[in-house]
Every structure is written in C-alpha cells, then in structure tokens.
Protein backbone atom coordinates (compact mmCIF):
# COMPACT_ATOMS: atom_id res chain seq x y z
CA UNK A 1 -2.34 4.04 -32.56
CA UNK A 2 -3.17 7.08 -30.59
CA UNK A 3 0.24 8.75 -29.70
CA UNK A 4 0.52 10.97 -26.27
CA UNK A 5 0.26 14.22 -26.21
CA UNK A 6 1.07 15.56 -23.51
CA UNK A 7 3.61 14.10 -20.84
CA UNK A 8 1.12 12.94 -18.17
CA UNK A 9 0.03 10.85 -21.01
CA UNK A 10 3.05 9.27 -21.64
CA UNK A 11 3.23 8.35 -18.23
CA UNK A 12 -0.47 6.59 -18.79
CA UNK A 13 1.04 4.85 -21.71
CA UNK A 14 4.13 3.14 -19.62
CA UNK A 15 2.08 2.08 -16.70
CA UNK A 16 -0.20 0.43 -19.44
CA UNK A 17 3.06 -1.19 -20.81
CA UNK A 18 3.73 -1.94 -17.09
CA UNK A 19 0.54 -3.32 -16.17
CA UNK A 20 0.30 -5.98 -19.58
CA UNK A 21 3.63 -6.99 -19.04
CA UNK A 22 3.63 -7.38 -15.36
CA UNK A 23 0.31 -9.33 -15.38
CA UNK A 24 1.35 -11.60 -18.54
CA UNK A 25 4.73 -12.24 -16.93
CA UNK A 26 2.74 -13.73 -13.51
CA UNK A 27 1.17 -16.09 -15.91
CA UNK A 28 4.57 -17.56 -16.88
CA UNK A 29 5.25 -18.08 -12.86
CA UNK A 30 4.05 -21.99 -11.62
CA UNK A 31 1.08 -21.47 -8.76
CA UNK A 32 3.36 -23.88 -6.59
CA UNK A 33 6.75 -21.00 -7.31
CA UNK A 34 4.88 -17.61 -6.61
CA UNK A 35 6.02 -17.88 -3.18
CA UNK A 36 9.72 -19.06 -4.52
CA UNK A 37 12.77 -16.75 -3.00
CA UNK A 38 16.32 -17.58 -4.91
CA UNK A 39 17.97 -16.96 -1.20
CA UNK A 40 16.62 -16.31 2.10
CA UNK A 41 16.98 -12.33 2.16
CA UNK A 42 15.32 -12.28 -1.68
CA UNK A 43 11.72 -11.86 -2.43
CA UNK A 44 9.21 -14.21 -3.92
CA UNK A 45 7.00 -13.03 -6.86
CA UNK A 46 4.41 -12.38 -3.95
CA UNK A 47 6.45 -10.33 -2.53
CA UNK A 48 7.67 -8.21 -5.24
CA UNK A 49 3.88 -7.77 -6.48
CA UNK A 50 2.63 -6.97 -2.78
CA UNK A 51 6.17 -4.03 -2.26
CA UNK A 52 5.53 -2.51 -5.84
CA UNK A 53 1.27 -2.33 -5.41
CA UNK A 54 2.22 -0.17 -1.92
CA UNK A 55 4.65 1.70 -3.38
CA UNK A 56 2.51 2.70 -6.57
CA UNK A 57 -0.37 3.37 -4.22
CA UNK A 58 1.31 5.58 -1.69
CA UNK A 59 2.65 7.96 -4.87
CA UNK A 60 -1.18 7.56 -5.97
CA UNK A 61 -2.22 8.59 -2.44
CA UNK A 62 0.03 10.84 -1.88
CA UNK A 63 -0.61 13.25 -4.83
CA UNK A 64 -4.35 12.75 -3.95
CA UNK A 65 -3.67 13.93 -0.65
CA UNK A 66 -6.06 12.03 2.48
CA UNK A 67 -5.82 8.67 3.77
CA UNK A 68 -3.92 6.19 1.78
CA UNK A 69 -5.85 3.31 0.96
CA UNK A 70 -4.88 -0.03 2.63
CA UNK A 71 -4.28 -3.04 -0.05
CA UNK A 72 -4.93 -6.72 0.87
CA UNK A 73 -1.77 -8.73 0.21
CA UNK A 74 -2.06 -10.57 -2.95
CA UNK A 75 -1.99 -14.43 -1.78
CA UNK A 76 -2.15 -16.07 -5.26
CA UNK A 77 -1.68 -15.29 -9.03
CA UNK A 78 -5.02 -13.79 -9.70
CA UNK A 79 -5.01 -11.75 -6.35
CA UNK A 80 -1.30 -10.53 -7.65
CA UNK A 81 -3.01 -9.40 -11.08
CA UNK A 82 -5.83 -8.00 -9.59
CA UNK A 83 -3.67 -6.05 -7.00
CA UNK A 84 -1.48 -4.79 -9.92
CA UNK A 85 -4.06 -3.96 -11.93
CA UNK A 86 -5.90 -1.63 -8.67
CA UNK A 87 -3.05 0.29 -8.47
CA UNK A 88 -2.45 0.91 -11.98
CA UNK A 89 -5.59 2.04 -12.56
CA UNK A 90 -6.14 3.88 -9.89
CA UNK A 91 -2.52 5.90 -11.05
CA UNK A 92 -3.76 6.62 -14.60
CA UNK A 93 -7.08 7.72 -13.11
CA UNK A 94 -5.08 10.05 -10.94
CA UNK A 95 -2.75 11.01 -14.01
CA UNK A 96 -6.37 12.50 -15.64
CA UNK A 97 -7.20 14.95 -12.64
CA UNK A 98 -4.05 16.51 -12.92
CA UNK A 99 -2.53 19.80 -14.86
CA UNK A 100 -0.08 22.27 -14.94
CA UNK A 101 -0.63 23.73 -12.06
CA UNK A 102 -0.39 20.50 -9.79
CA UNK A 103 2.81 19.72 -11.20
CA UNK A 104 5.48 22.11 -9.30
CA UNK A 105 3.29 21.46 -5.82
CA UNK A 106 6.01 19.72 -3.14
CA UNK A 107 5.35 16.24 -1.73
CA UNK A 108 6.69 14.79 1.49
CA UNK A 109 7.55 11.36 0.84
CA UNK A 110 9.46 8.28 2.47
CA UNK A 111 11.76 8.86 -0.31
CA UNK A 112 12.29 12.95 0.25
CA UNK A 113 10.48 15.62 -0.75
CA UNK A 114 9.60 15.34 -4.51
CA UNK A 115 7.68 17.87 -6.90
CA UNK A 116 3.98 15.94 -7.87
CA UNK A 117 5.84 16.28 -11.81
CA UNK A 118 8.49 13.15 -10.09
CA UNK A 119 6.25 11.72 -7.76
CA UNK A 120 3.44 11.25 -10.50
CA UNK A 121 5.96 9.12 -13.15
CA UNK A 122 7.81 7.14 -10.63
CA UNK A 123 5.11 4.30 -10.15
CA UNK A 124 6.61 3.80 -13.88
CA UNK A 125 10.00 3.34 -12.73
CA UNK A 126 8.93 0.97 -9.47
CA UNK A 127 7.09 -1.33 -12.00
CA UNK A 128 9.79 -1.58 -14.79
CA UNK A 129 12.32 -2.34 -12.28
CA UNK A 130 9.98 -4.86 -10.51
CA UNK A 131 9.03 -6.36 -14.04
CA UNK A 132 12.25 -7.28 -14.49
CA UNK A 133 12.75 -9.38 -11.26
CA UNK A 134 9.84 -11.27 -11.69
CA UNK A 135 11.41 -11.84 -15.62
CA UNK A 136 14.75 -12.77 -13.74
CA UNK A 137 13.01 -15.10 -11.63
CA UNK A 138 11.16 -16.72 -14.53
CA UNK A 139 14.89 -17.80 -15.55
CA UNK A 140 16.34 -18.57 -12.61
CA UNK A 141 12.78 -21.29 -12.86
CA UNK A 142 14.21 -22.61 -16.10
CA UNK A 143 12.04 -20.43 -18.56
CA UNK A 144 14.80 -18.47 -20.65
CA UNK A 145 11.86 -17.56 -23.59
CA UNK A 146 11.06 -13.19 -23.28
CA UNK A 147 7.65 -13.05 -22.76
CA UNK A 148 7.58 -9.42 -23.59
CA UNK A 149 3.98 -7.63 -25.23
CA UNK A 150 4.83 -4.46 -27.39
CA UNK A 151 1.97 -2.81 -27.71
C-alpha cells in the first residue's frame, strides 16, 4: 500500500474511499427504490447522487477557473455511478495540477469565499456526508448489513 505523501494526496485517497463506497452502496439500492424519498421534503438516492455530482463539480470547476461543466442528471443506477465516478475523477485529476502556490489563492463560492487549500478537500466532506444517506436509506429499505469497502 502506497501511503500519501503529501496532503493533496490524502485528499485523492478519500475521494477514492468515497467513490468505491458510494458506487458499491448504489448497488445495494433496488432499481424500482432509487427514486424512493422517506417523506415528501427528503431526497431519493437520485437525488442525493445528482446534488453531491454538482456540488463536487462546481469545487472542481471552480479551482479550474472557466465555465463549469454541465452534468446530465443521473436517471438510473449505472447513470448515478457513472455520474459519481465523472466527478471524482475529474477532482483527483484536478488535485494533480495543483501546488503550493495554488493553495492560499481566494475562491468565490456559493458557500463564501474559501482559500483553493478548503475548497480543494471539501468534495471529500460532500461525499462522506452523502454516503451516509444513501447507507441510511439502505436501512430505512430493510437492509441493516454495512456494506462498507476498506481499502
């Protein structure tokens, strides 16, 4: 096992973590219950995957700089795991372009202004926290089992 070395590589490491987990999760999620909500005002799988791919890819875009990309809504379980895996990978290609200098640079974002250092490690924190929804819906569809992948 290769361990980081530096802290943009850590970051790599957790959206890896994120992206396995995510996309084996979906396959624990009936076809017929992707579009599920536990109460009116809640969010189906769908629409966690489709909320978490635009967030990830405006931080991607945003550090880039230009035009952000527009995503096609994920309609179905492979379209989900190919969306998540887009954005991921488009993140840790990001995460290689970058170095110290890049890091103290100021972003305007929806969220507030944010150094690139914050705005390049959140995508980790939008995918853990949407990970575990989808693993909270999973229960709330009578599977209790984790399905977690250490890797």
């Amino acid at each position: 096992m290769n361990l980081p070395q530096t802290p943009l590589e850590l970051v790599s490491g957790q959206l890896g973590w994120a992206h396995t987990n995510i996309n084996n999760n979906l396959d624990f999620i009936p076809e017929d219950k992707l579009d599920w909500k536990p109460a009116p005002e809640a969010k189906s799988v769908l629409e966690i995957i489709n909320h978490a791919a635009g967030t990830v890819n405006m931080f991607t875009s945003s550090i880039k700089g230009g035009a952000k990309p527009e995503l096609a809504d994920a309609t179905n379980r492979e379209e989900a795991k190919a969306l998540v895996t887009q954005v991921i990978e488009a993140h840790q290609s990001l995460l290689k372009t970058l170095g110290p200098n890049d890091m103290e640079r100021i972003l305007s974002l929806p969220v507030g202004d944010l150094p690139v250092a914050i705005a390049a490690a959140l995508p980790v924190v939008e995918l853990i926290n949407h990970h575990g929804q989808l693993t909270y819906i999973q229960t709330l569809l009578g599977d209790p089992e984790s399905h977690l992948i250490i890797q």
